[in-house]
N, C-alpha and C. Protein backbone atom coordinates (compact mmCIF):
# COMPACT_ATOMS: atom_id res chain seq x y z
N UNK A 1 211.29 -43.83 288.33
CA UNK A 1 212.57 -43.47 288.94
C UNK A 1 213.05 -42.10 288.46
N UNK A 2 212.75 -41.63 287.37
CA UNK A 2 212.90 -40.35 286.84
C UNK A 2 212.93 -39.29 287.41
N UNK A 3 211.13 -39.32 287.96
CA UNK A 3 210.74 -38.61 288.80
C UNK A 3 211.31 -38.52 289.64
N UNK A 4 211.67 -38.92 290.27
CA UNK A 4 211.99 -38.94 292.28
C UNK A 4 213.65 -38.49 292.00
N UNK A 5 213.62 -37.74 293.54
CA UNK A 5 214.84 -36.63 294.00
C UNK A 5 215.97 -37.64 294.28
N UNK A 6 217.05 -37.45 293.53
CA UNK A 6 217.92 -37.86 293.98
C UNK A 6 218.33 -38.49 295.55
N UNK A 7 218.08 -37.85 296.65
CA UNK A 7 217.52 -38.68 297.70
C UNK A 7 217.11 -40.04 297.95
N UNK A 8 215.71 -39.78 297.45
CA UNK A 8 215.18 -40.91 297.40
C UNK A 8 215.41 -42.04 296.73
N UNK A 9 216.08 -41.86 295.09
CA UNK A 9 216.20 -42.88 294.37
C UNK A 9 217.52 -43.27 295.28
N UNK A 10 218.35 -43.10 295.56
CA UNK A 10 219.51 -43.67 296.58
C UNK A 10 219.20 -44.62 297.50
N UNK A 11 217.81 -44.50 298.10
CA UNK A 11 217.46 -45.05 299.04
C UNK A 11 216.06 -46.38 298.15
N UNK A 12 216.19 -46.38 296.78
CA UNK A 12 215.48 -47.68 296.71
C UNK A 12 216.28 -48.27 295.92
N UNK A 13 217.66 -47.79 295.71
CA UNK A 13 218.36 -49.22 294.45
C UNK A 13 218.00 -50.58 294.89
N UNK A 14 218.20 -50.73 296.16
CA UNK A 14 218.17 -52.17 296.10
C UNK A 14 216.41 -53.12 296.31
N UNK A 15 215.47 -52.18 295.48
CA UNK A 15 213.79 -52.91 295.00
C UNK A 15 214.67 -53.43 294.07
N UNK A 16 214.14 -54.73 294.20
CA UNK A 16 213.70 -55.61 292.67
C UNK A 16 212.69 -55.28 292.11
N UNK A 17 211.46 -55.87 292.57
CA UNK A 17 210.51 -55.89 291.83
C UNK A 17 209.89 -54.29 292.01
N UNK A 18 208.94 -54.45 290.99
CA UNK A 18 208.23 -52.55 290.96
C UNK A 18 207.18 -52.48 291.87
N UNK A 19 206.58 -53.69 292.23
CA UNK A 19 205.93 -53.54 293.50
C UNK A 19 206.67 -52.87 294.62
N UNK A 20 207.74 -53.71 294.38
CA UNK A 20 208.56 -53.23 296.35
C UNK A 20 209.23 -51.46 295.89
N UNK A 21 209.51 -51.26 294.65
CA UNK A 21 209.88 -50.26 294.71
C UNK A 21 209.14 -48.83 294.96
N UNK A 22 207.34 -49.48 294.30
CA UNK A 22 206.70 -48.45 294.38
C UNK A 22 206.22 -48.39 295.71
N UNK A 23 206.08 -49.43 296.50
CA UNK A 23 205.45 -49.04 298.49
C UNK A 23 206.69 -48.35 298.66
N UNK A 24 208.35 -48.96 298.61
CA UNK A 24 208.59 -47.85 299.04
C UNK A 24 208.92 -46.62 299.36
N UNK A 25 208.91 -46.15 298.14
CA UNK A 25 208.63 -44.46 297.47
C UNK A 25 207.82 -43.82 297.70
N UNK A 26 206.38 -44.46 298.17
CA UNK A 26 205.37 -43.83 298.65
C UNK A 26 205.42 -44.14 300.28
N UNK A 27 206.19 -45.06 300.65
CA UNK A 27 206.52 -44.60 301.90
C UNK A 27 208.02 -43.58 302.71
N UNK A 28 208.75 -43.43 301.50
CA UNK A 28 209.53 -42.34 301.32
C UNK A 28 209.22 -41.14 300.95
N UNK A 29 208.18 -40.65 300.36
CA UNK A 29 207.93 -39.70 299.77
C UNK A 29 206.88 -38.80 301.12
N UNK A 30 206.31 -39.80 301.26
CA UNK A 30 204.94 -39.77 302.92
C UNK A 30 206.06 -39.40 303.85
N UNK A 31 207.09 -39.71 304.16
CA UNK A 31 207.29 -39.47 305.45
C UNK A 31 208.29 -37.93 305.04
N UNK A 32 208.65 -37.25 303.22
CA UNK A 32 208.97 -36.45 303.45
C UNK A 32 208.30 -35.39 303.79
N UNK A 33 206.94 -35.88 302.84
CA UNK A 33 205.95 -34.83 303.13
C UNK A 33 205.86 -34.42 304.60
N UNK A 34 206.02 -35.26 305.25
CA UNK A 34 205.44 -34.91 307.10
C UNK A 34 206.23 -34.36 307.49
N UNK A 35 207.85 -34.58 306.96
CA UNK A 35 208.40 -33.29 307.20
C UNK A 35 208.58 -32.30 306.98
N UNK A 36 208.36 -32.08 305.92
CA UNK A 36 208.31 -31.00 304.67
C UNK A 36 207.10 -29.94 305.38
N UNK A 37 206.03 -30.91 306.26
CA UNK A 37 204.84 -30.02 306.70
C UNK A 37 205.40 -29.08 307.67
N UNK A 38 206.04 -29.98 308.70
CA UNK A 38 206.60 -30.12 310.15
C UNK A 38 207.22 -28.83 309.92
N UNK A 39 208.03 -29.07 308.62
CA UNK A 39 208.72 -27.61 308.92
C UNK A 39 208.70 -25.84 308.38
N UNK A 40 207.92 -26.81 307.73
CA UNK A 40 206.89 -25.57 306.81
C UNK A 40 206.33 -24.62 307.90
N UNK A 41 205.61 -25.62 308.84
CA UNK A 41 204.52 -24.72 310.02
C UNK A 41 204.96 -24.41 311.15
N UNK A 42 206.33 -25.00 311.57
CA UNK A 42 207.48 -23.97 312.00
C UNK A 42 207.64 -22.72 311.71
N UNK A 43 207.95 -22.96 310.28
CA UNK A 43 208.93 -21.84 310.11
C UNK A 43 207.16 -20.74 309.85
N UNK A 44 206.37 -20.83 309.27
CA UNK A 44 205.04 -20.20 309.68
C UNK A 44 204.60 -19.20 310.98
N UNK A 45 204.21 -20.26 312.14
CA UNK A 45 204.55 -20.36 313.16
C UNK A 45 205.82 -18.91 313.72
N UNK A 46 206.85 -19.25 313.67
CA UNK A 46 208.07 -18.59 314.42
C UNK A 46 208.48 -17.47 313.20
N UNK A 47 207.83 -16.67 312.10
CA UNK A 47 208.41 -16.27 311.57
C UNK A 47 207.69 -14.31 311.87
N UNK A 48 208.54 -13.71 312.27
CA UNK A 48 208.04 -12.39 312.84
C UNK A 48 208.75 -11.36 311.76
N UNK A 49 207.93 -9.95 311.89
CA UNK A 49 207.90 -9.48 310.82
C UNK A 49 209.59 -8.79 310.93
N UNK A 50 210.11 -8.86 311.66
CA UNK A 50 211.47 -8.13 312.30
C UNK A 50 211.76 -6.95 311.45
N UNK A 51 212.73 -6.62 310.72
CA UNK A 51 213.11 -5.91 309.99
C UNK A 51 212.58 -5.91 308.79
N UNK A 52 212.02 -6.64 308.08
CA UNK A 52 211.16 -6.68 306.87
C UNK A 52 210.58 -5.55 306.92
N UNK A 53 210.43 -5.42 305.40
CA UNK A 53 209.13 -4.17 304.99
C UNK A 53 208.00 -4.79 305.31
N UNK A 54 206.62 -3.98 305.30
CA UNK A 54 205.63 -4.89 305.39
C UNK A 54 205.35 -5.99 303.95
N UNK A 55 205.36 -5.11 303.12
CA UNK A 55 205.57 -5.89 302.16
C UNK A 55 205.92 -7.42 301.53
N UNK A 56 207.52 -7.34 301.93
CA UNK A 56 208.37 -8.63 302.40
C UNK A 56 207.39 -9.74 302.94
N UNK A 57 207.11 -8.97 304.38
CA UNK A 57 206.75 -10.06 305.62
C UNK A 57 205.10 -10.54 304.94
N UNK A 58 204.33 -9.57 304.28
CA UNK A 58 203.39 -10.68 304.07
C UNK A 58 203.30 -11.57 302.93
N UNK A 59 204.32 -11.24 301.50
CA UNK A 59 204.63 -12.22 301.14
C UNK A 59 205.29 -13.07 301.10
N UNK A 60 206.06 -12.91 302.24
CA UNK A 60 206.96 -14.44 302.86
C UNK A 60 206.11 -15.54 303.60
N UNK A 61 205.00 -15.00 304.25
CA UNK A 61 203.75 -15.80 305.28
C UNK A 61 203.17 -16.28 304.02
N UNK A 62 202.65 -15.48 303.22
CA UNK A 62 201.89 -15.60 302.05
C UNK A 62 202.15 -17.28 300.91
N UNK A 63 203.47 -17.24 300.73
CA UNK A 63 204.49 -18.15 300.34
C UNK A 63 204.47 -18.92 301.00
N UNK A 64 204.79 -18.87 302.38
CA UNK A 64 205.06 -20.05 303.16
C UNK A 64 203.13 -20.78 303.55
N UNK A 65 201.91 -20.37 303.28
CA UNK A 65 200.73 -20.62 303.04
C UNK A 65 200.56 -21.72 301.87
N UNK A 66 201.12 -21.00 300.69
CA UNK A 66 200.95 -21.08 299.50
C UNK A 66 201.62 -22.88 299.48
N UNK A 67 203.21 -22.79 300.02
CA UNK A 67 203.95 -24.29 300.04
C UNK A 67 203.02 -25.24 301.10
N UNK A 68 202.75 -24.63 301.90
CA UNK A 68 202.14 -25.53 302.67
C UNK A 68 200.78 -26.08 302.02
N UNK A 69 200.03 -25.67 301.53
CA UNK A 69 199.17 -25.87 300.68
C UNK A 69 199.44 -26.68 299.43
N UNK A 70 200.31 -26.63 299.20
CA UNK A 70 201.12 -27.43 297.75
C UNK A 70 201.23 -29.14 298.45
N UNK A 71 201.52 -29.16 299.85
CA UNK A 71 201.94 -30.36 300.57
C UNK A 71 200.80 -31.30 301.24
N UNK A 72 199.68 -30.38 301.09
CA UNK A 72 198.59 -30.64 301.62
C UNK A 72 197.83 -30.36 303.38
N UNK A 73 198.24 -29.11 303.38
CA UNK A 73 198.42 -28.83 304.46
C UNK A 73 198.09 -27.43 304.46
N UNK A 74 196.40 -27.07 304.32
CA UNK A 74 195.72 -25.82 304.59
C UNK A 74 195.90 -25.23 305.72
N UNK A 75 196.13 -23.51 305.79
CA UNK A 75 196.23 -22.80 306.70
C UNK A 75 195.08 -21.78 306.10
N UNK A 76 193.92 -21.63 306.84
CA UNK A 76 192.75 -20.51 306.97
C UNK A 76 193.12 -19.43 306.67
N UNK A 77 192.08 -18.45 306.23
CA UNK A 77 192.51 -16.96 306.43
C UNK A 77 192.51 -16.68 307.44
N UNK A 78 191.59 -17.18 308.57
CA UNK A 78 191.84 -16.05 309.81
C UNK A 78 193.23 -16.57 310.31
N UNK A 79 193.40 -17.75 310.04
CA UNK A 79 195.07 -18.73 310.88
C UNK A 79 196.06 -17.36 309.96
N UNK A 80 195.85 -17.61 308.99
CA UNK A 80 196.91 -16.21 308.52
C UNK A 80 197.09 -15.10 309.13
N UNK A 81 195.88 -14.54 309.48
CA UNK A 81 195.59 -13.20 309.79
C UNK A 81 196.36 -12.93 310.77
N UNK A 82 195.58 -14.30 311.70
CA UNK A 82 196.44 -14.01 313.45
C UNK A 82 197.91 -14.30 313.26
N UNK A 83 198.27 -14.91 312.48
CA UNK A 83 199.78 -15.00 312.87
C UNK A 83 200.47 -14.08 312.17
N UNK A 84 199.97 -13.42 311.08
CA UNK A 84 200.43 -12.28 310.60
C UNK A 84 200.61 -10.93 311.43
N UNK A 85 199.77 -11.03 312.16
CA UNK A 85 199.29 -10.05 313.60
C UNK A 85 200.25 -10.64 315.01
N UNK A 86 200.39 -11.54 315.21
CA UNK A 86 201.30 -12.27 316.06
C UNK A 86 202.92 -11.77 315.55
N UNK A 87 203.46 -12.06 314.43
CA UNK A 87 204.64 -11.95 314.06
C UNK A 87 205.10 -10.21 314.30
N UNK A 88 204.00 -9.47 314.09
CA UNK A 88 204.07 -8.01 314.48
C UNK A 88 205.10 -7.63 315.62
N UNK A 89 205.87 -6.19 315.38
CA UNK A 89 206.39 -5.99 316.92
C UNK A 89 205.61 -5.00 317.77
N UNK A 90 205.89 -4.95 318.67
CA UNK A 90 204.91 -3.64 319.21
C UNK A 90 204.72 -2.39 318.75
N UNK A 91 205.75 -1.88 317.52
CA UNK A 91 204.93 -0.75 317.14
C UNK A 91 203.22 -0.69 316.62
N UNK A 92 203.45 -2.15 316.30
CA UNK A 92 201.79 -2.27 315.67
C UNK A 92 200.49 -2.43 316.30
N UNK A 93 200.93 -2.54 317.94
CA UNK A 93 200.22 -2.88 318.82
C UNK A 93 198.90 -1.94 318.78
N UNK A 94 199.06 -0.54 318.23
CA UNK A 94 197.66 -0.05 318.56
C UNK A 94 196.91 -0.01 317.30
N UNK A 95 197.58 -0.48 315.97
CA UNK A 95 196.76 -1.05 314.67
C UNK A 95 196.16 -2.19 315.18
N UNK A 96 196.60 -3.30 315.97
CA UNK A 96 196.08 -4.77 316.68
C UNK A 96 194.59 -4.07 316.64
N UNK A 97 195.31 -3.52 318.28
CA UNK A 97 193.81 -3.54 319.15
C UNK A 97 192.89 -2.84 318.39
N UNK A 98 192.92 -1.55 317.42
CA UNK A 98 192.03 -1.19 316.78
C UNK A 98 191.24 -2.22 315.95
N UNK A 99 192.10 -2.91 315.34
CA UNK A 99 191.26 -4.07 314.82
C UNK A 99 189.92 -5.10 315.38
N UNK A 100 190.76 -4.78 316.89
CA UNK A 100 189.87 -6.15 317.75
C UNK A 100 188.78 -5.68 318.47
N UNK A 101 188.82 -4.11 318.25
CA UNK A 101 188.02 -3.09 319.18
C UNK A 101 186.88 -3.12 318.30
């Protein structure tokens, strides 16, 4: 009980036994993870380099790799690459295509 986030321990006071408490912590903990993924690869996904330095923007993707990975939830280098290249605005458009050329 130590362990676990305030959250969760809220949501098992009422286990008795340590059986029932431990299924359901691991079925509390499982369904945060899936969200925790869900929104991880969202925010992955939808996150463009906008005003960021370059800098910033690839260690924010970089980070957001890194958590997702912590959750169990690998993203590739090339999955990086392209969405690192995706999040781009069009000034970068002719660094792209040089790349792909």
């Amino acid at each position: 009980m130590n362990s676990l986030s305030v959250d969760i321990v809220t949501q098992l006071l009422h286990c008795e036994p340590s059986k029932q408490l431990w299924d359901e912590a691991q079925s509390l903990t499982g369904a945060h993870t899936k969200s925790r993924i869900i929104y991880l690869k969202s925010e992955f996904h939808n996150t463009p380099k906008g005003d960021m330095k370059m800098e910033q923007y690839l260690g924010k993707m970089k980070n957001l790799v890194d958590k997702l990975k912590l959750v169990g939830s690998h993203i590739s280098n090339s999955e990086l690459t392209i969405q690192i290249l995706n999040g781009l605005d069009s000034d970068y458009n002719p660094m792209v295509v040089e790349l792909f050329d």
